[in-house]
Protein backbone atom coordinates (compact mmCIF):
# COMPACT_ATOMS: atom_id res chain seq x y z
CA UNK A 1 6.52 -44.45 -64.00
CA UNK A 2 8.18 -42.23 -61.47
CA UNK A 3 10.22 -39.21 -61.97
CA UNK A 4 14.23 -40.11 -61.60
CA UNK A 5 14.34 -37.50 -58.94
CA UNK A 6 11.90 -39.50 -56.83
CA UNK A 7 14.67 -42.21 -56.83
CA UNK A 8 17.27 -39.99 -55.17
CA UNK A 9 14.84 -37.61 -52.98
CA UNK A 10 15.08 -39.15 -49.44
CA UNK A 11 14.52 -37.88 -45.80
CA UNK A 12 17.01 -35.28 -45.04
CA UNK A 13 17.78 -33.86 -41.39
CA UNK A 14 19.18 -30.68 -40.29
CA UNK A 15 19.96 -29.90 -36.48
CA UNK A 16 19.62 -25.93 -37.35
CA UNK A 17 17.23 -25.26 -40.31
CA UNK A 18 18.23 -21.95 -41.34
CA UNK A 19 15.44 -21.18 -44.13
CA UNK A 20 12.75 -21.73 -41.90
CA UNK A 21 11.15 -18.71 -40.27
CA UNK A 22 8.30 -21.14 -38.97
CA UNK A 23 10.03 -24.10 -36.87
CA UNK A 24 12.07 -22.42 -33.72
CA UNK A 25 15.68 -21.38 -34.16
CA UNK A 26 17.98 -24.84 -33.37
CA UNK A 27 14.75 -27.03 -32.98
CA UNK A 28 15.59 -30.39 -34.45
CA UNK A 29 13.68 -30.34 -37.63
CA UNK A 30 12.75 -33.37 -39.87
CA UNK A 31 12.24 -32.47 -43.72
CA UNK A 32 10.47 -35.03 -45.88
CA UNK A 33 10.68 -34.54 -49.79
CA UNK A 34 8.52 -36.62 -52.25
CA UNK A 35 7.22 -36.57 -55.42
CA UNK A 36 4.65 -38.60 -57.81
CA UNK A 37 3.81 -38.36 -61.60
CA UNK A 38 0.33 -38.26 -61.64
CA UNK A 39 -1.88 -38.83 -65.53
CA UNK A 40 -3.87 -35.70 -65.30
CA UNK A 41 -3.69 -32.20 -66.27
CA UNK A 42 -2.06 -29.67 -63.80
CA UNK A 43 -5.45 -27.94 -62.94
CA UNK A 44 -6.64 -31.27 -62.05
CA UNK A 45 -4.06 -32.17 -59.93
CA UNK A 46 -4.54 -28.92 -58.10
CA UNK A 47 -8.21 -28.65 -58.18
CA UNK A 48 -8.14 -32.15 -55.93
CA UNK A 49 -5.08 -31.13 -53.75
CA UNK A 50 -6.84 -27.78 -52.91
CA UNK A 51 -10.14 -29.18 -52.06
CA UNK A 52 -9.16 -30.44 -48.49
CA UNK A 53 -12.35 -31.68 -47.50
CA UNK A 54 -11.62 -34.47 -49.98
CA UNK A 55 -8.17 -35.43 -47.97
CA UNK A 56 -9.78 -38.52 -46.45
CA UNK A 57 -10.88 -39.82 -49.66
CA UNK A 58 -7.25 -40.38 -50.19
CA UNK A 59 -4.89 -39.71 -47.34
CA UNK A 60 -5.78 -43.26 -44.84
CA UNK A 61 -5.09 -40.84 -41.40
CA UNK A 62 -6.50 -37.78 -42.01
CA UNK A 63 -10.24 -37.88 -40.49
CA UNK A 64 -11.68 -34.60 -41.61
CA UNK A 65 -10.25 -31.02 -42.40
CA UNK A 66 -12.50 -28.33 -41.96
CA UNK A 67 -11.74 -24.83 -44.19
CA UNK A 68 -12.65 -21.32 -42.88
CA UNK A 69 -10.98 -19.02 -45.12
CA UNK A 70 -7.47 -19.56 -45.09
CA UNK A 71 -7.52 -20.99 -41.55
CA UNK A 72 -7.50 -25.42 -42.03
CA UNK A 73 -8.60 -27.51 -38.87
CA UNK A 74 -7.32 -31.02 -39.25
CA UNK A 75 -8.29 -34.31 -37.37
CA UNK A 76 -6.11 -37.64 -38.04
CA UNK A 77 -4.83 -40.33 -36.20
CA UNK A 78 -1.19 -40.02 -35.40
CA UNK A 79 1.17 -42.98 -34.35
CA UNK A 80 -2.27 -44.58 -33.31
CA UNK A 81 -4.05 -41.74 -31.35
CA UNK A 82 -6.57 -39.35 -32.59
CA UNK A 83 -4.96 -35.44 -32.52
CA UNK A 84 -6.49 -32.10 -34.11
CA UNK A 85 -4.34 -28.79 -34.98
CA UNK A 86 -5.18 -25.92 -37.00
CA UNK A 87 -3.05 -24.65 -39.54
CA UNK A 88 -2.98 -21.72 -42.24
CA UNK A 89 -2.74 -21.62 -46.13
CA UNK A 90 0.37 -19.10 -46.15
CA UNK A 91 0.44 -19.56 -49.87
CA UNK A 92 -1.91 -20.29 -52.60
CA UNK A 93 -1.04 -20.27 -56.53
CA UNK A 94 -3.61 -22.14 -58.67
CA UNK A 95 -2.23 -24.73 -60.90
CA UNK A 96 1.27 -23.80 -59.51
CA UNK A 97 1.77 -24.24 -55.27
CA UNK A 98 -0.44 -24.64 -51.99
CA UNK A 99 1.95 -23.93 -49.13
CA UNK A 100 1.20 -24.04 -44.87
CA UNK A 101 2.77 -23.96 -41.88
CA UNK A 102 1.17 -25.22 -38.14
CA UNK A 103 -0.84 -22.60 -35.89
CA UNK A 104 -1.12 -25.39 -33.35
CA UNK A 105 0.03 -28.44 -32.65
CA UNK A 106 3.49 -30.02 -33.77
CA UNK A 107 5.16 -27.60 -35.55
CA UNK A 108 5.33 -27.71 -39.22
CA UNK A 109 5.18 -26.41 -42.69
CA UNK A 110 5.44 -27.08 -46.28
CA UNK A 111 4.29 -26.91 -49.90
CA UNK A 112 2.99 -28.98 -52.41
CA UNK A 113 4.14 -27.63 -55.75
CA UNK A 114 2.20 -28.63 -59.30
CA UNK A 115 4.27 -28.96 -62.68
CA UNK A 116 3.55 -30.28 -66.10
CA UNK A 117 4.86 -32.98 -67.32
CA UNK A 118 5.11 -35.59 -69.81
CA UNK A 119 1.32 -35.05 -70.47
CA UNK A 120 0.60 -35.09 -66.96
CA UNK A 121 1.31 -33.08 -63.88
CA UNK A 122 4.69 -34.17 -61.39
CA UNK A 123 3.36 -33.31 -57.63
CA UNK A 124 5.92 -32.29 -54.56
CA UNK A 125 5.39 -32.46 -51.74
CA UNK A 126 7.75 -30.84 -48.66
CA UNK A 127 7.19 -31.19 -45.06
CA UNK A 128 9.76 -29.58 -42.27
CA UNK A 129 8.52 -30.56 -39.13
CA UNK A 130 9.79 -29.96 -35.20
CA UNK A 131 10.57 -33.34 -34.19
CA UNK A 132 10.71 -34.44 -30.34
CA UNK A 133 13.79 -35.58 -28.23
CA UNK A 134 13.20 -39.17 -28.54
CA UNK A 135 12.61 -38.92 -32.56
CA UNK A 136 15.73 -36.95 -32.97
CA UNK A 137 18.04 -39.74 -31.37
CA UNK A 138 16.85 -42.02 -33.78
CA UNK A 139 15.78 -41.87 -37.03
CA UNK A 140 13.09 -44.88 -37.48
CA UNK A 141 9.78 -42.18 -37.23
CA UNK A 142 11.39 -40.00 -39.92
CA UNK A 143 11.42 -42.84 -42.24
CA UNK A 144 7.92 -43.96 -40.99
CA UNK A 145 6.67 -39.97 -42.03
CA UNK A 146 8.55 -39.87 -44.82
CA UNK A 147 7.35 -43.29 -46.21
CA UNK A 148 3.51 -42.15 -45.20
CA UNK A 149 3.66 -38.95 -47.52
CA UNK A 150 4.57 -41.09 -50.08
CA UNK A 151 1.69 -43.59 -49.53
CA UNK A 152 -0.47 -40.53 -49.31
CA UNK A 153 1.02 -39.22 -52.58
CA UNK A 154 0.19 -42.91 -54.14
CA UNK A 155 -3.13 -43.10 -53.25
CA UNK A 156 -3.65 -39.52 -54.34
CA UNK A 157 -2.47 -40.94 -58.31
CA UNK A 158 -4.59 -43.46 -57.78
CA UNK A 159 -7.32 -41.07 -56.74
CA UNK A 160 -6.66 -38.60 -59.36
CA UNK A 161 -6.44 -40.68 -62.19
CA UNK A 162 -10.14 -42.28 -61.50
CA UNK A 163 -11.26 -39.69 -63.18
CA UNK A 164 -14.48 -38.24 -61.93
CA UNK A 165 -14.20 -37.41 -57.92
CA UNK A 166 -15.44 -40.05 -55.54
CA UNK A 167 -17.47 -38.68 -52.44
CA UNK A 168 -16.84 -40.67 -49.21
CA UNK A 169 -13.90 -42.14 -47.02
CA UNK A 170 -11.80 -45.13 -48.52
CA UNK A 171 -12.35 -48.80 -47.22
CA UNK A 172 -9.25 -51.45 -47.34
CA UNK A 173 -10.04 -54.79 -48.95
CA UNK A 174 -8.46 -56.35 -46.36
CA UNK A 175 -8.04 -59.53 -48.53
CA UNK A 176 -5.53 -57.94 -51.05
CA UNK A 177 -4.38 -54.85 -48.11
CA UNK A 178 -5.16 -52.28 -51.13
CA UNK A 179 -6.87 -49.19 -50.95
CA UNK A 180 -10.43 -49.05 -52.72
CA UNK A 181 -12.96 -46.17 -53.19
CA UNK A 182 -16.44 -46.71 -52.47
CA UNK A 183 -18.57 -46.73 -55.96
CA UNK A 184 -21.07 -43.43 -57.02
């Protein structure tokens, strides 16, 4: 069962994002909030989330992230084309917060935070991102971001909660349109 706060935690805009010290002065920034309740112990909630090799296992666009350090190199398919952008780990807390922000690419950055719960461990996740001309007329692409994280934050649950971690990228049984994890 989802948190309440999940219910009322939409997309929210801001024209000038005065908090951020990452995103340009009066860019047009998008912020996406989410959340999931996920059945496993904090550490093991973090443990997966901070192991971001594994991201494809669970996250449908992401292609491979490659970790030197502190320094992240991610490949995905975007809005249908393949892009690449490197990124740093500005913040790291185990069993508590892993927070970025962009070193290429669109600009972005965010933090997924980690807190017991109810047996298990509530995940959320914020994204502020520098959104283009045409996606700051309307707001259709927000929604389509905003409703990805929270498909990625599902099929991280679902990950999470299969207990033992599952090597290799996720195939869709097209016949149901579910996400399923190849078998050890």
């Amino acid at each position: 069962m989802r948190h309440e706060a999940a219910v009322v935690r939409e997309v929210r805009y801001a024209a000038r994002y005065p908090q951020s010290s990452v995103l340009k002065k009066g860019a047009s920034v998008a912020k996406v909030e989410k959340d999931v309740h996920v059945d496993v112990p904090v550490a093991r909630a973090y443990e997966i989330w901070s192991t971001f090799e594994a991201f494809p296992a669970f996250m449908r666009n992401i292609e491979s992230i490659d970790q030197d350090g502190s320094k992240l190199h991610w490949v995905a398919t975007v809005r249908g084309k393949r892009e690449e952008w490197d990124a740093e780990i500005t913040e790291q807390t185990p069993n508590q917060v892993v927070a970025w922000r962009s070193t290429s690419g669109v600009e972005n950055h965010g933090a997924v935070r980690f807190e017991e719960h109810e047996g298990g461990t509530h995940v959320y996740v914020t994204i502020e991102y520098h959104r283009n001309s045409l996606e700051a007329v309307g707001d259709t692409l927000t929604h389509a971001v905003a409703s990805e994280v929270q498909q990625n934050l599902d099929d991280f649950k679902t990950y999470a909660e299969m207990g033992e971690p599952v090597i290799g990228r996720r195939t869709e049984d097209l016949d149901q349109g579910k996400a399923s994890w190849p078998s050890q």
